[in-house]
Protein backbone atom coordinates (compact mmCIF):
# COMPACT_ATOMS: atom_id res chain seq x y z
CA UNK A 1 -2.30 -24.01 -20.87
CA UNK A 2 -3.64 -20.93 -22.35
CA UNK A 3 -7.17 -21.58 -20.34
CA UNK A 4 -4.63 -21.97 -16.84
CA UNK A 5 -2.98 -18.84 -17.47
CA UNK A 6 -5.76 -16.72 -17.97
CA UNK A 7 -7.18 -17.45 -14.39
CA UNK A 8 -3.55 -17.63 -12.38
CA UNK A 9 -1.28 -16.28 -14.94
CA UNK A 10 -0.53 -13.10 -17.24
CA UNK A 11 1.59 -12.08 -19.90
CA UNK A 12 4.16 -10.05 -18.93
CA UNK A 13 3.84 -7.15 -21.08
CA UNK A 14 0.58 -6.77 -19.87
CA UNK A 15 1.17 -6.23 -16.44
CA UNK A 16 0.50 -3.16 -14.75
CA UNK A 17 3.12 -0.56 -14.71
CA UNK A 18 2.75 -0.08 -10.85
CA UNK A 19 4.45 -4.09 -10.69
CA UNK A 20 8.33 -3.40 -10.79
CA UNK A 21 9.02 -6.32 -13.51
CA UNK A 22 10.26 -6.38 -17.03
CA UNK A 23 8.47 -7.20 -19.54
CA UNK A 24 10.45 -9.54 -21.06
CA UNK A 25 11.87 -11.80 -18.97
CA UNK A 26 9.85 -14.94 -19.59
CA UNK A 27 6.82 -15.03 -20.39
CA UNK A 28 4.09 -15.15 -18.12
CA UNK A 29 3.49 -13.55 -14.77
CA UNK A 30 1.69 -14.62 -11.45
CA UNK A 31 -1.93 -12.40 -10.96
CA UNK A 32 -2.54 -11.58 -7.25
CA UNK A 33 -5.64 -13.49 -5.91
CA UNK A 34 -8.64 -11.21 -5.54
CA UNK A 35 -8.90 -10.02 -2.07
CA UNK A 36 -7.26 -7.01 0.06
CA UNK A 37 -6.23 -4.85 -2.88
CA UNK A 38 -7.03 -4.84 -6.42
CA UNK A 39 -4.33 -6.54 -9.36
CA UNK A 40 -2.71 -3.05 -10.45
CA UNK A 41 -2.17 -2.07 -6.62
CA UNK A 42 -0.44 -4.84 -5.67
CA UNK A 43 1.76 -7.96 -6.01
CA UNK A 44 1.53 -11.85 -5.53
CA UNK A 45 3.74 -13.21 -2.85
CA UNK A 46 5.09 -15.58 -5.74
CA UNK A 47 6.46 -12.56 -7.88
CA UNK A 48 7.97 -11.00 -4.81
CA UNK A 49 9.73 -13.92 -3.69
CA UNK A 50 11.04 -14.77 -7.32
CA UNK A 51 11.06 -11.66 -9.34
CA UNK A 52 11.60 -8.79 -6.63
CA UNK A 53 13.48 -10.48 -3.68
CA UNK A 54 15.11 -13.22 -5.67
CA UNK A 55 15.49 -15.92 -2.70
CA UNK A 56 14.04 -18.29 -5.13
CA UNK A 57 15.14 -19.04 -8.74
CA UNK A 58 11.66 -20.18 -10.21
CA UNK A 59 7.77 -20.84 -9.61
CA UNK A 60 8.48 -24.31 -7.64
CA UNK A 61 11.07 -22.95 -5.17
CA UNK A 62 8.44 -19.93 -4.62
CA UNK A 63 5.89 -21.95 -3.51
CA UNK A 64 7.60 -24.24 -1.33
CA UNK A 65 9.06 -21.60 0.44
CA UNK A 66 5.77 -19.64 0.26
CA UNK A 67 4.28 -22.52 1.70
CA UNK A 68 6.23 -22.76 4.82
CA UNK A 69 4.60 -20.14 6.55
CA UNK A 70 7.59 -17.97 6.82
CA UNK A 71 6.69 -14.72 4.59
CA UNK A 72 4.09 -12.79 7.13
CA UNK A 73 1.99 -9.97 5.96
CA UNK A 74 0.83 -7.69 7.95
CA UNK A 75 2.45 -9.71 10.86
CA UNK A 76 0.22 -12.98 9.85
CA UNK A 77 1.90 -16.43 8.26
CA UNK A 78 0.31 -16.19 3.86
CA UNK A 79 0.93 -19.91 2.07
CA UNK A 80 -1.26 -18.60 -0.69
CA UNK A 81 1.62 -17.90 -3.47
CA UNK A 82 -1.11 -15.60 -5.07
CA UNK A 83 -1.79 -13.41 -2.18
CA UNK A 84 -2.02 -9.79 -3.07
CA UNK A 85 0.67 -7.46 -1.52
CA UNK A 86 -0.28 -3.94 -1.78
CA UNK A 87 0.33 -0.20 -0.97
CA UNK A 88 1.38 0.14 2.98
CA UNK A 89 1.68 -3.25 3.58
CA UNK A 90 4.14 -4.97 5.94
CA UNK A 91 5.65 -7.87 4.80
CA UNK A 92 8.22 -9.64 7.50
CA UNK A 93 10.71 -12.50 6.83
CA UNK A 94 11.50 -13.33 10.22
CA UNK A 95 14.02 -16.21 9.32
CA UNK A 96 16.44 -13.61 7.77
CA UNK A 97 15.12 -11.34 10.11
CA UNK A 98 13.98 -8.58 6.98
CA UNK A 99 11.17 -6.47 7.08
CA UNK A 100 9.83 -4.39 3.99
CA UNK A 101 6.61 -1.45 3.62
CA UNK A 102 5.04 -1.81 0.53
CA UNK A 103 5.72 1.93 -0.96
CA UNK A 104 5.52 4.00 -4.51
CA UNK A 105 8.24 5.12 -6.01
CA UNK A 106 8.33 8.30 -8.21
CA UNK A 107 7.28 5.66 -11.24
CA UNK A 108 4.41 5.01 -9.38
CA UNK A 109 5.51 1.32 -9.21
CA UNK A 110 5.67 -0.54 -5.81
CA UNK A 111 8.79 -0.57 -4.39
CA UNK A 112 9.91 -3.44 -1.41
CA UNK A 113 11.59 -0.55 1.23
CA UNK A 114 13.23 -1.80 3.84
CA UNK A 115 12.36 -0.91 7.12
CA UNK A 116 13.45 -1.96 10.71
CA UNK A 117 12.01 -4.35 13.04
CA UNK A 118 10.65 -1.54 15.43
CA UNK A 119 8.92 0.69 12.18
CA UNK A 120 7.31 -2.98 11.26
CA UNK A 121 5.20 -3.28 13.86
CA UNK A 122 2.83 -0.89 12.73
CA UNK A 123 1.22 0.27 9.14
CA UNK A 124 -0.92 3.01 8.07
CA UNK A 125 -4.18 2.95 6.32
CA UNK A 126 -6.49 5.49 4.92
CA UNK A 127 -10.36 5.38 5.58
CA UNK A 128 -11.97 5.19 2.09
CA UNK A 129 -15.54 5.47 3.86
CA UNK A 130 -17.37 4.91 7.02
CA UNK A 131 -20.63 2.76 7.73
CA UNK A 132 -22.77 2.61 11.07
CA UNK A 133 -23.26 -0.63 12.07
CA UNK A 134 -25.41 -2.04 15.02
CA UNK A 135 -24.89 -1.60 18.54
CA UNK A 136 -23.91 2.26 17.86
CA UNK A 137 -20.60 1.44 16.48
CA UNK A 138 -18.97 2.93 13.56
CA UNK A 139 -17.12 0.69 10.40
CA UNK A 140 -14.28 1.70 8.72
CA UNK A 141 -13.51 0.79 5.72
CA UNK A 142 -9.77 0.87 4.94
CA UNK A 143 -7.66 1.08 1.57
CA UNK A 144 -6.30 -2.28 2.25
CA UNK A 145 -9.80 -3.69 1.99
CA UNK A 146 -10.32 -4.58 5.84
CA UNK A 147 -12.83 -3.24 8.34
CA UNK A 148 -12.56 -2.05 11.52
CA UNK A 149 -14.91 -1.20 14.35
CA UNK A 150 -14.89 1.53 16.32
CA UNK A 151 -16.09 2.82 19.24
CA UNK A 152 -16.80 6.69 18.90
CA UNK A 153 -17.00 8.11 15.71
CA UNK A 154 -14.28 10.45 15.59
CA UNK A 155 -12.51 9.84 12.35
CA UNK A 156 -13.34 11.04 8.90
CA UNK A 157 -12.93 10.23 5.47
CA UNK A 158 -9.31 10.44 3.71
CA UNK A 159 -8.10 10.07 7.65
CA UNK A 160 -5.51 7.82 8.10
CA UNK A 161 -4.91 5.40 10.68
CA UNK A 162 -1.92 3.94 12.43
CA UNK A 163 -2.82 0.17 13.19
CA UNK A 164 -0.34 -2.25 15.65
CA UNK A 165 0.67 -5.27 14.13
CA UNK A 166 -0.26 -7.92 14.56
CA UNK A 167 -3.23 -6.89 16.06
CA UNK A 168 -4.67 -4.16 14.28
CA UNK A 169 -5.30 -1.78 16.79
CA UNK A 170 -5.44 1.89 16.33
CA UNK A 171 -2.56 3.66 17.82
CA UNK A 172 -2.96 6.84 15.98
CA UNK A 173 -4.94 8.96 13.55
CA UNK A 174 -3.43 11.69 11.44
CA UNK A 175 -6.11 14.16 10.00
CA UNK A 176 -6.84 15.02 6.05
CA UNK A 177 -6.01 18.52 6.68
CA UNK A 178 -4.26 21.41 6.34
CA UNK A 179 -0.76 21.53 7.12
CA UNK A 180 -0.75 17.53 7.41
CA UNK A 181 1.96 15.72 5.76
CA UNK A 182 1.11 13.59 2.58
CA UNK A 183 2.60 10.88 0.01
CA UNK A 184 1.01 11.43 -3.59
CA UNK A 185 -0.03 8.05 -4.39
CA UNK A 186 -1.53 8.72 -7.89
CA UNK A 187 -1.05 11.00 -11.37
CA UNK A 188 2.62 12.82 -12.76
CA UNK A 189 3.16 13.69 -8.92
CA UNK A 190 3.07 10.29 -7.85
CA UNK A 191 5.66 9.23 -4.82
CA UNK A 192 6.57 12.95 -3.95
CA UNK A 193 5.95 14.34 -0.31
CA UNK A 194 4.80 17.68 0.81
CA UNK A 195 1.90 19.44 2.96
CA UNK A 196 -1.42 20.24 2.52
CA UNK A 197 -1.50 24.08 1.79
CA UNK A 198 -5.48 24.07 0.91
CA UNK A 199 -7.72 21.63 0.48
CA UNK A 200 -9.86 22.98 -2.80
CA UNK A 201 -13.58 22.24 -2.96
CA UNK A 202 -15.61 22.28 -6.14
CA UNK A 203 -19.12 22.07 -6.17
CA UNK A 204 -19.25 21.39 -9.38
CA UNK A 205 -18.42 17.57 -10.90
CA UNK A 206 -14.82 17.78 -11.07
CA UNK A 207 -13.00 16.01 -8.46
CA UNK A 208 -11.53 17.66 -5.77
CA UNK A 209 -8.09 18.80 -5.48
CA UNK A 210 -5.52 19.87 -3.03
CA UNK A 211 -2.23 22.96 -3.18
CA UNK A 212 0.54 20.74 -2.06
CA UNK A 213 4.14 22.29 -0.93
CA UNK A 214 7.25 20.68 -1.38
CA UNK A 215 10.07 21.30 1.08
CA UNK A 216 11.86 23.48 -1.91
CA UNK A 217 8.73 25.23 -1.67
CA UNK A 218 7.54 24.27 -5.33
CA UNK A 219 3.80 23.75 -5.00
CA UNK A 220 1.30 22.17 -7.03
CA UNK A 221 -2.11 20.46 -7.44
CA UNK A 222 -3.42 16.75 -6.71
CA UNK A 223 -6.74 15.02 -6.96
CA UNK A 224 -7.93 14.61 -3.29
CA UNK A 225 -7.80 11.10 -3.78
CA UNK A 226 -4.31 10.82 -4.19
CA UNK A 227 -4.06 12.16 -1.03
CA UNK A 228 -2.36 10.10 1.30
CA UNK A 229 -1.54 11.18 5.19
CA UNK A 230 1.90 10.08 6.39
CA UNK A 231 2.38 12.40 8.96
CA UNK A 232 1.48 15.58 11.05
CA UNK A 233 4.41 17.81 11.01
CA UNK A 234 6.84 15.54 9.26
CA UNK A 235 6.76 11.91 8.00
CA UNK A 236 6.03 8.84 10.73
CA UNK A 237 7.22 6.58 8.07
CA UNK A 238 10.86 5.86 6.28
CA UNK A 239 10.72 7.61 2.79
CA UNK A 240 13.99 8.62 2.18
CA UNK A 241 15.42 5.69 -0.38
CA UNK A 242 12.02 5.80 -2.20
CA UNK A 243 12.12 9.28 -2.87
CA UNK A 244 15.64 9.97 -3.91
């Protein structure tokens, strides 16, 4: 039992802090399958349905339900009860007609927010780097984990992209820059909103960091690569239950 858990399975109290569960209710926990985002920035489908949504009372109803191809992701059917639901996502239950983005709250732990039918049809990614590839196209490499191919290379680093869903196509980019909109996804700031007053470039080894202003005009510092674009002038995404 012990060897089983240790490959599918973890003790609850040693679960990330980003995974909204207590630590002790019961005993052990489902890991999220390796894949699209890594185990502290995300969720298995089994611990959503069970633990977070609670339309099923324990593993076995989970995975039956799991298994009927009714819980979408990203606007595709999942029947793996271990697949990893991260940051941004969009997971759809289109029997009960819900749809959730995978968010932080101000406890930096992922929060289920409920969004509308229309605001589920896309989700936003960040570029996390950038690769040339034959035939003169450009790769980008996404947060989530997934690639996509471009055309013309007009999109940088920390950009972030709007993609249609289901079929991933780039509606929109927002720009890593000044005055641009952002969602602190990491460190004591974590889930607060604000612009980007000045982006702040050492040459040195330190990381770089960015001014941020709130809208009570409060500033203060983030690493760069906590970054995350949600808007030009204002927020394209619902924030506002998150960040009460």
């Amino acid at each position: 039992m012990a060897k089983m858990g240790s490959r599918k399975h973890l003790k609850r109290y040693k679960a990330p802090k980003s995974w909204p569960i207590h630590p002790k209710e019961n005993t052990w926990t489902v890991k999220p399958a390796p894949g699209t985002h890594s185990i502290k920035d995300s969720l298995s489908l089994l611990v959503i349905v069970r633990d977070i949504l609670g339309v099923a009372d324990n593993a076995r109803e989970s995975k039956r339900l799991i298994n009927t191809g009714n819980l979408l992701v990203d606007g595709r059917a999942k029947k793996d009860y271990k697949f990893p639901v991260g940051f941004m996502d969009i997971l759809s239950i289109p029997r009960i007609e819900e749809n959730y983005r995978i968010l932080l709250d101000t406890k930096g732990r992922l929060t289920l927010h409920p969004v509308s039918a229309e605001d589920a049809e896309y989700k936003l990614a960040k570029i996390m780097n950038k690769s040339h590839v034959k035939g003169g196209k450009t790769q980008l490499h996404l947060h989530d984990g997934r690639n996509v191919l471009v055309d013309e290379d007009e999109y940088s680093t920390y950009d972030v992209i709007s993609l249609s869903i289901p079929e991933q196509e780039i509606k929109d980019t927002y720009k890593f820059e000044e005055g641009a909109t952002i969602l602190v996804t990491g460190g004591k700031h974590t889930g607060e909103i604000g612009k980007i007053q000045e982006i702040i470039v050492d040459e040195s080894s330190k990381p770089n960091t960015v001014l941020i202003e709130k809208a009570n005009n409060d500033t203060f510092l983030t690493l760069k690569d906590y970054a995350f674009v949600i808007g030009r002038d204002e927020p394209v995404i619902d924030l506002l239950e998150v960040n009460q």
